[in-house]
Protein backbone atom coordinates (compact mmCIF):
# COMPACT_ATOMS: atom_id res chain seq x y z
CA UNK A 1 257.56 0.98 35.06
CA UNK A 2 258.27 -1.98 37.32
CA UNK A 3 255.76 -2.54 40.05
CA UNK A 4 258.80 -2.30 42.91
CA UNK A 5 259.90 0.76 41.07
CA UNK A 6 258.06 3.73 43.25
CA UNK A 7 259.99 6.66 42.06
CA UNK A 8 258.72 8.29 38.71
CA UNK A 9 261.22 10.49 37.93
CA UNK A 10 264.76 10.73 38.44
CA UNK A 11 266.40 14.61 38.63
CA UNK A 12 270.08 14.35 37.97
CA UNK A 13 272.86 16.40 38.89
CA UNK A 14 275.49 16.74 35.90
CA UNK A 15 278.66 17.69 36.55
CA UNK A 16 280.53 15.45 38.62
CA UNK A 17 277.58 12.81 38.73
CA UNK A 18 276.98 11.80 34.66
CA UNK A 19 280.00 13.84 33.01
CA UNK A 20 283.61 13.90 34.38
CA UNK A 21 283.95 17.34 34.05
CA UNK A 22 287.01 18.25 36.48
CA UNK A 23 289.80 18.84 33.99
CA UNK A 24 287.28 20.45 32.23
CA UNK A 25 286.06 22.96 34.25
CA UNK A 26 289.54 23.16 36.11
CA UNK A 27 291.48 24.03 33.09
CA UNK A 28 288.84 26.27 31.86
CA UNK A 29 288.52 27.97 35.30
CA UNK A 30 292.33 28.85 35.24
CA UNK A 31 292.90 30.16 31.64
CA UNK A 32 290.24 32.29 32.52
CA UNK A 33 292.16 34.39 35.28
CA UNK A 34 295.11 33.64 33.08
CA UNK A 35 293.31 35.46 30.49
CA UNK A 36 292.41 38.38 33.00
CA UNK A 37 295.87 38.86 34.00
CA UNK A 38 295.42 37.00 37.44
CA UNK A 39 297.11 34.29 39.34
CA UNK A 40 295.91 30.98 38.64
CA UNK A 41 294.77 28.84 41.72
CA UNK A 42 295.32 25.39 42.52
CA UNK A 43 292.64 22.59 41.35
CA UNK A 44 291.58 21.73 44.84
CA UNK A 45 290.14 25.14 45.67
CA UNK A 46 288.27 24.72 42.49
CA UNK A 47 286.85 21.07 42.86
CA UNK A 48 285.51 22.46 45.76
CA UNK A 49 283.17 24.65 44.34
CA UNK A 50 282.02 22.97 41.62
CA UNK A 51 278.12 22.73 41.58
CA UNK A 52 277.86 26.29 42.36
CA UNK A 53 276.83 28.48 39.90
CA UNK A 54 279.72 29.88 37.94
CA UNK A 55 279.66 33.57 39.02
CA UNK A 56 279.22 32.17 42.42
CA UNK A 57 282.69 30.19 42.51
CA UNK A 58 284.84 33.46 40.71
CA UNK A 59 283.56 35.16 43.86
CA UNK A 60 284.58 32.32 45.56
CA UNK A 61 288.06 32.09 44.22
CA UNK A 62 288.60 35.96 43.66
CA UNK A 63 287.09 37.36 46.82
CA UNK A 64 285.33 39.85 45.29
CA UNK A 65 281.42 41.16 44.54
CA UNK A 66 282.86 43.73 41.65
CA UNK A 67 279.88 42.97 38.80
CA UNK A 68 282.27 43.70 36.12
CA UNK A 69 284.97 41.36 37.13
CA UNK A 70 282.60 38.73 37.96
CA UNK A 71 280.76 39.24 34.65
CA UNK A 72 284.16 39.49 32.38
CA UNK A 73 285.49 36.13 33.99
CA UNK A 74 281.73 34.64 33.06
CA UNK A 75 281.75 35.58 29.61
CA UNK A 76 285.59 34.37 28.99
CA UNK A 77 284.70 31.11 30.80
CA UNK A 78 281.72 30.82 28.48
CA UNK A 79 283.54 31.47 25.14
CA UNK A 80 286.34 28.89 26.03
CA UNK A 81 284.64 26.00 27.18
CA UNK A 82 283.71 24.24 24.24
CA UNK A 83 286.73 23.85 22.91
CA UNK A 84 288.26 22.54 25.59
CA UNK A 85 285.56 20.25 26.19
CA UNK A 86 285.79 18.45 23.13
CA UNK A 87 288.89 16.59 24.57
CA UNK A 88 288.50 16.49 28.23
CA UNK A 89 284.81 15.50 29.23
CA UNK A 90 283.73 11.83 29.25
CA UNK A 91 280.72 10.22 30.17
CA UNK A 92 281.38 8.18 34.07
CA UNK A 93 281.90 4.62 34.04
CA UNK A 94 278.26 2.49 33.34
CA UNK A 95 276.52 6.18 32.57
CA UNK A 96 274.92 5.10 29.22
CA UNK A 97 273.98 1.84 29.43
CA UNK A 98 272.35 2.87 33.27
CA UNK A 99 270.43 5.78 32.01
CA UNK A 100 268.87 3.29 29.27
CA UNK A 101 267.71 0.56 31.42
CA UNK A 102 266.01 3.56 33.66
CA UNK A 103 264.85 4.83 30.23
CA UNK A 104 263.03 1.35 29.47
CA UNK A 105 261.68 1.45 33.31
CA UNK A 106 259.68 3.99 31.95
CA UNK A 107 260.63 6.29 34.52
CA UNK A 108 261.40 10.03 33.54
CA UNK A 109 264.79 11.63 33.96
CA UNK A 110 265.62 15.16 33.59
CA UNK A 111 268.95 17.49 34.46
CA UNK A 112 268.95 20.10 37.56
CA UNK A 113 272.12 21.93 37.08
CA UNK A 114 274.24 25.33 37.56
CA UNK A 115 275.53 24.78 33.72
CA UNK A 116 273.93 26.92 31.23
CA UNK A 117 271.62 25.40 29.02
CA UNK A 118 273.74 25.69 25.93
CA UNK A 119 276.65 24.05 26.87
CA UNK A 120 274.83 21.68 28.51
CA UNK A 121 272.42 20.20 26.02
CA UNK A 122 275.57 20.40 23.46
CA UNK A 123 277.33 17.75 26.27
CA UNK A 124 274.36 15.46 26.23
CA UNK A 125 274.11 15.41 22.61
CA UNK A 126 277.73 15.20 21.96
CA UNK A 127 277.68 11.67 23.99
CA UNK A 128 274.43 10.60 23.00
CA UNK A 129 272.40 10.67 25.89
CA UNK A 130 270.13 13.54 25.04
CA UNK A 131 267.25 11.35 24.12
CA UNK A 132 267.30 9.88 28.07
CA UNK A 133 266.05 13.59 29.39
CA UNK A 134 263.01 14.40 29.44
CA UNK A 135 263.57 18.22 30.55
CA UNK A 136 266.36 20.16 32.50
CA UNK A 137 266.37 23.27 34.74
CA UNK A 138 269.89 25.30 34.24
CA UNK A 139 271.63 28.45 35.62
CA UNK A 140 269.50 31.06 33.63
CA UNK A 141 266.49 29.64 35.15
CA UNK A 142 266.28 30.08 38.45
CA UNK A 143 266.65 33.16 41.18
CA UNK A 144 267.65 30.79 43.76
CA UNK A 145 270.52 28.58 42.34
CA UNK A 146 271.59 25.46 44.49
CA UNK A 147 271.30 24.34 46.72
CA UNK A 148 267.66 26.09 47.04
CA UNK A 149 265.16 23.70 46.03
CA UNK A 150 263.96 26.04 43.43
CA UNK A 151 265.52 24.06 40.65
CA UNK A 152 264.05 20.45 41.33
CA UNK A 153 260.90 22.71 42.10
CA UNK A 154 260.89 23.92 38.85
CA UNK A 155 261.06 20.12 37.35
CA UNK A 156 258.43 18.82 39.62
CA UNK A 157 256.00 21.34 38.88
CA UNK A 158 256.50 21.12 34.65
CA UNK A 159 256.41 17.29 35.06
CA UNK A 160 253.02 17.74 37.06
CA UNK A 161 254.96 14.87 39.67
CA UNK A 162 255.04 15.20 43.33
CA UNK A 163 258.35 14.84 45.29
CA UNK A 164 257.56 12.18 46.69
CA UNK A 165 257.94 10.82 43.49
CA UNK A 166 261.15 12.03 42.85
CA UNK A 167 264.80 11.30 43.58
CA UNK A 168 267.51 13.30 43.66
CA UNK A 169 270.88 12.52 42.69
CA UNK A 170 274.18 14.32 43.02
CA UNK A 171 277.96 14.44 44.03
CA UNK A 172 277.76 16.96 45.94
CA UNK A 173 276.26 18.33 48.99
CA UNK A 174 274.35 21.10 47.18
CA UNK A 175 272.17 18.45 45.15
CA UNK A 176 271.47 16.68 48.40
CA UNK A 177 270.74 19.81 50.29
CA UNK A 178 268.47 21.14 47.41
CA UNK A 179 266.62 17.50 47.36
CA UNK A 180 266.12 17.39 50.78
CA UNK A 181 264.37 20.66 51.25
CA UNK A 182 261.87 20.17 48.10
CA UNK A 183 261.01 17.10 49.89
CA UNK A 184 262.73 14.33 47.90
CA UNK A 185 264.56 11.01 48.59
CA UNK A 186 267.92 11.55 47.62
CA UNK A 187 271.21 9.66 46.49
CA UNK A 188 275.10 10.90 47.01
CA UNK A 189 277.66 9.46 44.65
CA UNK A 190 281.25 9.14 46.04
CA UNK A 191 283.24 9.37 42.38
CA UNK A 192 282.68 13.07 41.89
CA UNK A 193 283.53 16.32 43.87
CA UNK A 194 282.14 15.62 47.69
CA UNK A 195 283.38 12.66 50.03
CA UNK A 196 281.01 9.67 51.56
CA UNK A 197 281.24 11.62 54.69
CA UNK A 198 280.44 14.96 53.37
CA UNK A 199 277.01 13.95 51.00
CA UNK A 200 276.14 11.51 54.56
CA UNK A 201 276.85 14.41 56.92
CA UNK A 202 273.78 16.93 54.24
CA UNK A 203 271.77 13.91 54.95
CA UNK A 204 271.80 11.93 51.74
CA UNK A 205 269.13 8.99 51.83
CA UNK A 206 271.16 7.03 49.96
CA UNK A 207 275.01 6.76 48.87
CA UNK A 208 276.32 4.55 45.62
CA UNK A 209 279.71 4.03 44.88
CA UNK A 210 279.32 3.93 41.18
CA UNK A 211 276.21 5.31 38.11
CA UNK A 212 274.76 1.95 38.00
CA UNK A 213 274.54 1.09 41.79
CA UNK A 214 271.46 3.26 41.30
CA UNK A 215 269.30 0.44 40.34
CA UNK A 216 269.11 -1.15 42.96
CA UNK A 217 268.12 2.21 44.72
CA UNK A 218 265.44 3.05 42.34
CA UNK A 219 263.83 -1.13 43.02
CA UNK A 220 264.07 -0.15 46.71
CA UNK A 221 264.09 3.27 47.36
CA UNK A 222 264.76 4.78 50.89
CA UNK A 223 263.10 7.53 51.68
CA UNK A 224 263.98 10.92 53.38
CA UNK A 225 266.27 10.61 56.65
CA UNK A 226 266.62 7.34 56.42
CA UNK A 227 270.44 7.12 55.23
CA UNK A 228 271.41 3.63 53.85
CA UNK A 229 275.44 3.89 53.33
């Protein structure tokens, strides 16, 4: 690790901040009701939600607490995804080769997301980025999903790191939110789901405009509430 390098791990977000998952997730989201006999809604009310956990946004989107529907619409989601992910998710612009220069920082990286594990560690592998992560915390994990802190909680403690060795990054105002109250620095991007003003108004430390404007943030890191746009 370089000596101007103070964070030792870096807890990633993964939808909307390493894979470009919209179409994904959008198209999967809406053959799902289709599936279920119900309307399909339009792709803003779904970008919207993404980085909730998945049962969260059908109750979102469905206005409803009925277990079974909730649960149904989970386990169709679940059992189409894949497929459609093999031609709709890429990896964002300067992803891979940014993850590898952090990787030969010798700083650790790991995966805080509302994405189940499976389909998850099947993405990383798929574009060759699995050996970057160290460990991840996913939807099955947790009690308190984002944007509780329980998640980068979880990493912290299994890395035996403190958070004020950590930094959060996300897209979206629950990453930022769940940073911030486990008592890390954190870092908005603007390419995925949440706007500048949105990830600055939750208090991000730090906002980049594209994956591999984080090194300069990780060689001079702000720290908490003190927001460099």
């Amino acid at each position: 690790m370089t000596k101007n390098t103070l964070f030792k791990i870096i807890i990633f977000d993964f939808d909307g901040t390493i894979g470009d998952t919209n179409t994904c997730i959008i198209r999967t989201f809406n053959r799902t009701l289709e599936a279920m006999g119900l309307p399909m809604v339009d792709e803003v009310s779904i970008s919207n939600l993404i980085g909730l956990p998945l049962r969260q946004m059908y109750e979102e989107i469905l206005h409803t607490d009925d277990r079974g529907i909730i649960d149904r619409a989970f386990n169709i989601y679940r059992s189409l995804f894949m497929g459609i992910s093999t031609t709709t998710v890429t990896l964002f612009p300067h992803v891979a080769e940014t993850l590898h220069t952090i990787h030969d920082k010798g700083i650790m990286m790991a995966i805080a997301t509302s994405r189940g594990r499976d389909s998850l560690r099947a993405l990383l592998h798929t574009h060759g980025i699995d050996n970057y992560i160290s460990t991840d915390c996913c939807e099955e994990d947790v009690v308190n999903k984002k944007p509780a802190p329980e998640m980068v909680e979880r990493i912290l403690s299994e890395m035996g790191m403190s958070a004020q060795e950590a930094l959060v990054v996300g897209d979206t105002w629950y990453d930022i939110k769940m940073g911030h109250d486990a008592g890390c620095a954190t870092c908005g991007v603007t390419y995925g789901n949440h706007s500048r003003e949105m990830l600055s108004a939750h208090g991000a430390d730090t906002i980049i405009d594209s994956f591999d404007e984080l090194l300069q943030v990780i060689n001079k890191p702000s720290h908490p509430n003190e927001t460099q746009n």
